[in-house]
N, C-alpha and C. Protein backbone atom coordinates (compact mmCIF):
# COMPACT_ATOMS: atom_id res chain seq x y z
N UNK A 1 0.85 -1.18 0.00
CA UNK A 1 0.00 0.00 0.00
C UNK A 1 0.88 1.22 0.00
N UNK A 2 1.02 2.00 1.03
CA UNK A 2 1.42 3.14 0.64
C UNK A 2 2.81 3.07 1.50
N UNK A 3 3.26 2.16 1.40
CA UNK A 3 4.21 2.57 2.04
C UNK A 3 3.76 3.61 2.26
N UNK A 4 3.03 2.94 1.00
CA UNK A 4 1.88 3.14 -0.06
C UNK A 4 0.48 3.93 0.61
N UNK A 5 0.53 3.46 1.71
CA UNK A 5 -0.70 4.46 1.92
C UNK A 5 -0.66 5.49 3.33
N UNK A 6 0.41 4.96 4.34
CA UNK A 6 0.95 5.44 5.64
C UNK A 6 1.96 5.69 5.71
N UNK A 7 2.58 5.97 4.46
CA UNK A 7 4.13 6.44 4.22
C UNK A 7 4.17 7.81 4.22
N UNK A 8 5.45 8.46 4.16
CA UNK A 8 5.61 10.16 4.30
C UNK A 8 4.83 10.52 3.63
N UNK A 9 5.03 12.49 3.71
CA UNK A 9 4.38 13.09 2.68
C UNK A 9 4.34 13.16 1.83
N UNK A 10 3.35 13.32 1.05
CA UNK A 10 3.34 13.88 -0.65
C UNK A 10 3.99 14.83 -1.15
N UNK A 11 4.51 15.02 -2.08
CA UNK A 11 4.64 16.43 -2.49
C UNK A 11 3.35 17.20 -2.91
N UNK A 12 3.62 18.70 -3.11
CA UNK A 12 2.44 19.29 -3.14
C UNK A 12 1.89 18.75 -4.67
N UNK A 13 3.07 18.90 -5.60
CA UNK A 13 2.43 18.69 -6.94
C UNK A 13 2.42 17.31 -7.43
N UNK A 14 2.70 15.97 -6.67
CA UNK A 14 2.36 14.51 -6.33
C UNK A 14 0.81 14.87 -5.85
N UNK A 15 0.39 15.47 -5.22
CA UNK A 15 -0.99 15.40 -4.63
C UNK A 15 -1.90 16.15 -5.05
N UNK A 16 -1.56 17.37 -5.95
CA UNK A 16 -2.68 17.88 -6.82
C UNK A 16 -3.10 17.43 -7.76
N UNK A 17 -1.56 16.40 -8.51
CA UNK A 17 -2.03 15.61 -10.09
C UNK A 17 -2.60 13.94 -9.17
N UNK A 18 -2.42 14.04 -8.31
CA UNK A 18 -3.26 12.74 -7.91
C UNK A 18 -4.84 13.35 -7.94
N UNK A 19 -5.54 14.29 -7.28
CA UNK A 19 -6.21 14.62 -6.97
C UNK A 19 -6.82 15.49 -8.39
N UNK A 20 -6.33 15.69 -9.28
CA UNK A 20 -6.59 16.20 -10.95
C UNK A 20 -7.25 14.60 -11.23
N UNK A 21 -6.69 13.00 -11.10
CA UNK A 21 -6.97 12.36 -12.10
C UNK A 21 -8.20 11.60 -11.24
N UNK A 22 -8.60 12.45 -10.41
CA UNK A 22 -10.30 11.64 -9.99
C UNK A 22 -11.26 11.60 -10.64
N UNK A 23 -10.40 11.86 -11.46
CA UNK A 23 -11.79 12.09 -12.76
C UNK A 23 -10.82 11.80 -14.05
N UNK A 24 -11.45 11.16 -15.07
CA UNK A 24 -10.83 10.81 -16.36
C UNK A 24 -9.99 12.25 -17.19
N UNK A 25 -8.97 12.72 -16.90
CA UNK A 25 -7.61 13.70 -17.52
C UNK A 25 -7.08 13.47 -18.74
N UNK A 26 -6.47 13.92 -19.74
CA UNK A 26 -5.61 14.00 -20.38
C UNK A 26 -4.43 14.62 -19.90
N UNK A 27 -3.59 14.82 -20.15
CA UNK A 27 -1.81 15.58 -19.73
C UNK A 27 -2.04 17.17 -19.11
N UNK A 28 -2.67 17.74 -20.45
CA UNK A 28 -2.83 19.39 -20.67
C UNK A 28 -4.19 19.83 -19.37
N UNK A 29 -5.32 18.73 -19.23
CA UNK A 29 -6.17 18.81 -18.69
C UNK A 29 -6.20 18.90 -16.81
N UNK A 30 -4.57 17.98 -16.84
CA UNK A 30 -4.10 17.94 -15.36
C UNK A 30 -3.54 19.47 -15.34
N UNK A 31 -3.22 19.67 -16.00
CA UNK A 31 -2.00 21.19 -15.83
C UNK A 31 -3.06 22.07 -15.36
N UNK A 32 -4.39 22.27 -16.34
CA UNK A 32 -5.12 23.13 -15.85
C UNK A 32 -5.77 23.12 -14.77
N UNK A 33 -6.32 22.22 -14.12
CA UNK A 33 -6.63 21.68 -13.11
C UNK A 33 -6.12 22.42 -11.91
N UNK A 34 -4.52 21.66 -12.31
CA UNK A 34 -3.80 22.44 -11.17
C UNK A 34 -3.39 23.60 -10.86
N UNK A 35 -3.36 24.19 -11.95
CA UNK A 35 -3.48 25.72 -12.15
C UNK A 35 -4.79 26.25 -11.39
N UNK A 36 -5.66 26.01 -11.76
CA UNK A 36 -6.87 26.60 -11.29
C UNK A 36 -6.87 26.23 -9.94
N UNK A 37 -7.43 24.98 -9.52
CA UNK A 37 -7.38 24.93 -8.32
C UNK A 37 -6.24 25.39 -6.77
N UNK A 38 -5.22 25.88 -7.70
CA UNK A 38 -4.19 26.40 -6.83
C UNK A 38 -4.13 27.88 -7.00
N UNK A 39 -4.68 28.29 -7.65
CA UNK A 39 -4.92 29.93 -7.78
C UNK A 39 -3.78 30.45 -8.66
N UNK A 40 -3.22 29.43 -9.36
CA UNK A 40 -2.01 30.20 -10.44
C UNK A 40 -0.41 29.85 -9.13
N UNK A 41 -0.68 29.47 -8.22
CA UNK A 41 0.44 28.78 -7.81
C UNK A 41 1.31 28.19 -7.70
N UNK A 42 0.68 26.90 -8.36
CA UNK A 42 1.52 25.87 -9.17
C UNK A 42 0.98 25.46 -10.89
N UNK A 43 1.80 26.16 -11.30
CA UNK A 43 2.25 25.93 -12.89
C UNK A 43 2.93 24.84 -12.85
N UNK A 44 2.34 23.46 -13.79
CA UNK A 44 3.44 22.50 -13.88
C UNK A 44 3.87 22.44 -15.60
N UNK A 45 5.00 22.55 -15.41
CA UNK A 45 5.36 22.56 -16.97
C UNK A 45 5.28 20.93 -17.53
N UNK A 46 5.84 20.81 -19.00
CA UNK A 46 5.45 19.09 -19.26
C UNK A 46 6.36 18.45 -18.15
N UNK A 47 7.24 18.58 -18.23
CA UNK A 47 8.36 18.07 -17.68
C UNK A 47 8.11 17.18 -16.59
N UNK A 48 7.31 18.61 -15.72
CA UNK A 48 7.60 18.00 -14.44
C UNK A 48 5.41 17.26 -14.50
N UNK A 49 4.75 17.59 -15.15
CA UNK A 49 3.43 17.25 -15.16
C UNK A 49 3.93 15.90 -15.19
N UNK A 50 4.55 15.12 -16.52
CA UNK A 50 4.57 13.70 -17.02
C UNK A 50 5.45 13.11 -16.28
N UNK A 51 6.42 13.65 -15.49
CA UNK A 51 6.97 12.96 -14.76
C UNK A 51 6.10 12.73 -13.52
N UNK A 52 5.51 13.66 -12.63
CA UNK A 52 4.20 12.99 -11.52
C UNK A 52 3.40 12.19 -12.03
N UNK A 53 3.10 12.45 -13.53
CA UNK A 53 1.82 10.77 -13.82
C UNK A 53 2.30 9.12 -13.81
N UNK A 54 3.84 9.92 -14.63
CA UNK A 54 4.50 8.51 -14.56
C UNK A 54 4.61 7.95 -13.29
N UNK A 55 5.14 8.48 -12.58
CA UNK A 55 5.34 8.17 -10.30
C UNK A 55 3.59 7.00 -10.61
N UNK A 56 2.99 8.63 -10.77
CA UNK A 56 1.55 7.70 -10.51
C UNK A 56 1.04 6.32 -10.71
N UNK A 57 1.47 6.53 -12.33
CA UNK A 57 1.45 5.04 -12.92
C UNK A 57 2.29 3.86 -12.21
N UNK A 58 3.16 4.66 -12.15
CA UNK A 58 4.52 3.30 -11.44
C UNK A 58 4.21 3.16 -10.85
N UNK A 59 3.65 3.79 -9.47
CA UNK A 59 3.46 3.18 -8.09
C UNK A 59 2.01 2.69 -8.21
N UNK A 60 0.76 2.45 -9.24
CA UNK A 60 -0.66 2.00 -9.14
C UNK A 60 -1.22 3.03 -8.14
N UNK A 61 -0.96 4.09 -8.41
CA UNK A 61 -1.99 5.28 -7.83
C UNK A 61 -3.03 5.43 -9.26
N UNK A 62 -2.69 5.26 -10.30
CA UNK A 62 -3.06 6.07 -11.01
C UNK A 62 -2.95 4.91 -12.37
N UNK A 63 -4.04 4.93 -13.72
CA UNK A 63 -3.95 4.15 -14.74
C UNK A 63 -4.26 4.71 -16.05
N UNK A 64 -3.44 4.58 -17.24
CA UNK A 64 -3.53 4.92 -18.35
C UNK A 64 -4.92 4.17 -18.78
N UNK A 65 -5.85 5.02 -19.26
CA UNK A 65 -6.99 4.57 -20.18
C UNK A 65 -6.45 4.15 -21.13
N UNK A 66 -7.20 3.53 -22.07
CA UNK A 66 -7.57 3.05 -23.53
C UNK A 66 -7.30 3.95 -24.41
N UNK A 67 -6.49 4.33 -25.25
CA UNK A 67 -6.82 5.40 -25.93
C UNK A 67 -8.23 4.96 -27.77
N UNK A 68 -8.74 6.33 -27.12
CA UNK A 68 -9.63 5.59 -28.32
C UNK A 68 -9.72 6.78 -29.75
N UNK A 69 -9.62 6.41 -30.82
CA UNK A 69 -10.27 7.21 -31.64
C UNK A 69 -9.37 8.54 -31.97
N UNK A 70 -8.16 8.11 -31.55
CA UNK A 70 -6.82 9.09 -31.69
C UNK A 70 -6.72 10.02 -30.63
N UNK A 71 -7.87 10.23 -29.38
CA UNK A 71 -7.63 11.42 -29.01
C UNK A 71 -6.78 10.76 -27.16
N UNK A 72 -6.30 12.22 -26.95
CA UNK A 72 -5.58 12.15 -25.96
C UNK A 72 -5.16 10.74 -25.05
N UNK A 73 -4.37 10.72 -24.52
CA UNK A 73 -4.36 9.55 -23.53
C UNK A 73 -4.60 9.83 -22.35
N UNK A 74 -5.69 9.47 -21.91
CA UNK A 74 -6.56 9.87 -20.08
C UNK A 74 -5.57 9.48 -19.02
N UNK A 75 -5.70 10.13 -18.20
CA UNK A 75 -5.80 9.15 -16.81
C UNK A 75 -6.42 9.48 -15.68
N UNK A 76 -6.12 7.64 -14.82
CA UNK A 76 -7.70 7.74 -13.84
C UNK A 76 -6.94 7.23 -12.65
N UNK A 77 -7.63 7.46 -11.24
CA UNK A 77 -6.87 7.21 -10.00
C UNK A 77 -7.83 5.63 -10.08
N UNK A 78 -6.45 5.44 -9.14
CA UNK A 78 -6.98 3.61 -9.10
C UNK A 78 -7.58 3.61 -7.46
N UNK A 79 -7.82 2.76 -7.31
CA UNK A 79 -8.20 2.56 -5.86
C UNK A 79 -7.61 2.64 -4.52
N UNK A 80 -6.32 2.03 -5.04
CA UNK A 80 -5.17 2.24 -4.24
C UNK A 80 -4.87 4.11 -4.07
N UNK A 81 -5.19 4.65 -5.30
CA UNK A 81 -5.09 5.95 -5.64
C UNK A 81 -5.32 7.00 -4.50
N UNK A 82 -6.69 6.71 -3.93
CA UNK A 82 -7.65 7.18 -3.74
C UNK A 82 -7.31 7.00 -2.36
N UNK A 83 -6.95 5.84 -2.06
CA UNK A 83 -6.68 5.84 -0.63
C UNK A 83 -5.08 6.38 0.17
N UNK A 84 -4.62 6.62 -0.97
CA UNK A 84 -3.15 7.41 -0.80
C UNK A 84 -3.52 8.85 -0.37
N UNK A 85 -4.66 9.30 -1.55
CA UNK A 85 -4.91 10.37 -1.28
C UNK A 85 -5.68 11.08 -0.32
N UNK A 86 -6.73 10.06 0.57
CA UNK A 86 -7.27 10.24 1.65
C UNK A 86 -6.59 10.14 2.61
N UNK A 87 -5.36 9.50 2.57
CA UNK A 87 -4.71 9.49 3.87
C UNK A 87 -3.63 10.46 4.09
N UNK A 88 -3.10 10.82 2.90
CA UNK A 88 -2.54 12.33 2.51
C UNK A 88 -3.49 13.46 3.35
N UNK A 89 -4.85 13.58 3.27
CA UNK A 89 -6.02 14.43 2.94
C UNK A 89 -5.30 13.91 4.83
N UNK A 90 -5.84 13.44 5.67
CA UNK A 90 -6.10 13.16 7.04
C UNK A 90 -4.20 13.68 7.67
N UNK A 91 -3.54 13.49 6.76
CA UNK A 91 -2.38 13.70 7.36
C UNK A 91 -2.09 15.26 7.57
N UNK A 92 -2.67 16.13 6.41
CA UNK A 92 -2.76 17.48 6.41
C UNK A 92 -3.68 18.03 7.03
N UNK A 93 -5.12 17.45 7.68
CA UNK A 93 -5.84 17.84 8.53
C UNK A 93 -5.28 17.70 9.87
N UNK A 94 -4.32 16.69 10.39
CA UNK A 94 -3.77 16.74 11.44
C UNK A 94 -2.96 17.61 11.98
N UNK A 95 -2.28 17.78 10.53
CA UNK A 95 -1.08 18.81 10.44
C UNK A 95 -1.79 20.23 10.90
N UNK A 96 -2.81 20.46 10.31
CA UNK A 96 -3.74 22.23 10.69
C UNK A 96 -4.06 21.78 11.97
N UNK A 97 -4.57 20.81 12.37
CA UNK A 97 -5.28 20.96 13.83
C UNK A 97 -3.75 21.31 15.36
N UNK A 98 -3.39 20.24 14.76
CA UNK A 98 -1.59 20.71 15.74
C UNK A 98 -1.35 22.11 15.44
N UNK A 99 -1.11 23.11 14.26
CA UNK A 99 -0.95 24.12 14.56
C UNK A 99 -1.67 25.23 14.80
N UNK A 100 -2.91 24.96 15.06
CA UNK A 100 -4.19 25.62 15.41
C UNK A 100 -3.83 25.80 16.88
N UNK A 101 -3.54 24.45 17.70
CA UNK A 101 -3.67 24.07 18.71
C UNK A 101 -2.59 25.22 19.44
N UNK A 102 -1.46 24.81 18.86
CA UNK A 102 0.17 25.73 18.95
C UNK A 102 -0.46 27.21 19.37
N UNK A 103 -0.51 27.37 18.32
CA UNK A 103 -0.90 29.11 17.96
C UNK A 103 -1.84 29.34 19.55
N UNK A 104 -3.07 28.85 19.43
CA UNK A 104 -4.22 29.16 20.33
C UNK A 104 -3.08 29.27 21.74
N UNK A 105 -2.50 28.11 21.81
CA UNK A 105 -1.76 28.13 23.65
C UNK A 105 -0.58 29.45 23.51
N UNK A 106 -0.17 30.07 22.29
CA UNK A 106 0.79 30.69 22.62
C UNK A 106 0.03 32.40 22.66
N UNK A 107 -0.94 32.15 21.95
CA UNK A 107 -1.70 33.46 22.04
C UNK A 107 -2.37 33.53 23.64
N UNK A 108 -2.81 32.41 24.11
CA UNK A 108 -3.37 32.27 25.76
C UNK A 108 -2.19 32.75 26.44
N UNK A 109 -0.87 32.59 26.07
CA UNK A 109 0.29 32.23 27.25
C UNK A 109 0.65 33.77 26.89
N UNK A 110 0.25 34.96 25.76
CA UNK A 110 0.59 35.85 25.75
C UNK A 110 -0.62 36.74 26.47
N UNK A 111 -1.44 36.56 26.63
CA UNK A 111 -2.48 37.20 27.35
C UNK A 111 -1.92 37.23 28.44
N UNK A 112 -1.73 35.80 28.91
CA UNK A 112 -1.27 35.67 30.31
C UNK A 112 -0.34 37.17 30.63
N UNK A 113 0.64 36.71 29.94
CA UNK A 113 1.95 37.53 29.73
C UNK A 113 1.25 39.35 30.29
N UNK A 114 0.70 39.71 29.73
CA UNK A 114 -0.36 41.32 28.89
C UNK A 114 -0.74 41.03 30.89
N UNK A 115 -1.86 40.41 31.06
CA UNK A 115 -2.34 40.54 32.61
C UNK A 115 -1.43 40.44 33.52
N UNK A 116 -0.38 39.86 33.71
CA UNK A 116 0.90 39.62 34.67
C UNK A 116 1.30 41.17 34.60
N UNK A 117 1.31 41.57 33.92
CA UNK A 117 1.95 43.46 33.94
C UNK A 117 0.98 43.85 34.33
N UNK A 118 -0.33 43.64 34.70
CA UNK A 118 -1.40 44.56 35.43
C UNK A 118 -1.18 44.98 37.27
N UNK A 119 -1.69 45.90 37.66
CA UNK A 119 -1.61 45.65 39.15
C UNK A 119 -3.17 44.62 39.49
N UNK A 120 -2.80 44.09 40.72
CA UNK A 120 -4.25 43.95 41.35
C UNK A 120 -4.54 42.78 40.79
N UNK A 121 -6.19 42.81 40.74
CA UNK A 121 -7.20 41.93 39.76
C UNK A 121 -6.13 40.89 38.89
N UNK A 122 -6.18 41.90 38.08
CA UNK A 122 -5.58 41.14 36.24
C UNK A 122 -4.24 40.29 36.82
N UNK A 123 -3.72 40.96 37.45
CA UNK A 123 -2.42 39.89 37.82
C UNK A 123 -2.70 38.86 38.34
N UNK A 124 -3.74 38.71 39.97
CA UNK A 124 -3.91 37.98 40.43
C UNK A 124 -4.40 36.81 39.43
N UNK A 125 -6.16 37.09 38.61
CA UNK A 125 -6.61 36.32 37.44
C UNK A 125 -5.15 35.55 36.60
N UNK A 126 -4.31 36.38 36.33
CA UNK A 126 -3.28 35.46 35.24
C UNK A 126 -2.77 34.31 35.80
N UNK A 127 -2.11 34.91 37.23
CA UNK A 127 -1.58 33.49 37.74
C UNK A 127 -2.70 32.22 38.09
N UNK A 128 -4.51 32.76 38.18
CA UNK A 128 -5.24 31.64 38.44
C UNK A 128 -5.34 30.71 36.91
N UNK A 129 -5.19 31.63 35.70
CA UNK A 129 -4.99 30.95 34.23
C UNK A 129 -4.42 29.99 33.95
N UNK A 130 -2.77 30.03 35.15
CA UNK A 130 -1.47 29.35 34.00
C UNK A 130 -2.51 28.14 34.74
């Protein structure tokens, strides 16, 4: 699986062209994708586009369609795909909630900080905080 599926992180542009081929893509069709959905952030040129599909392909995240009727060659996330990418998806929700968490105690521990310089009241209150 992911080393295959609980293995390190993704890269950002490993996980947008994973997340482009949830749906049947051509090459040019991933680029835009990722363009758009990243706000003009990440531009992937061919280079580096066909080299993330290939990863994809190699590792069975991801499968070359059929080509039919001359036009483009698709691609589609496999199952395995999908679950790389959900666990990607849970690894970066963890990642925001830890630094949500961070932030919130250091903004509390600076209040603290702000009332400890008060006379009276506010001082007494800070030390009942820590």
């Amino acid at each position: 699986m992911r080393d295959s599926v609980k293995g390190g992180a993704l890269t950002e542009v490993t996980f947008f062209v994973l997340l482009a081929v949830h749906a049947p893509r051509h090459g040019y069709a991933v680029m835009q994708f990722v363009e758009e959905r990243t706000a003009g952030r990440l531009r992937l040129g061919a280079g580096s586009l066909y080299g993330a599909i290939s990863a994809l392909v190699e590792k069975g995240w991801a499968a070359a369609l059929e080509e039919q009727d001359g036009r483009k060659k698709e691609y589609l996330v496999t199952n395995l795909g999908r679950q790389v990418a959900q666990a990607e998806l849970e690894r970066l929700r963890g990642l925001v909630s830890t630094a949500e968490q961070i932030m919130e105690e250091a903004e509390h521990e600076e209040d603290i900080q702000v009332l400890r310089g008060f006379p009276g009241a506010a001082g007494a209150l800070a030390e009942q905080l820590v």
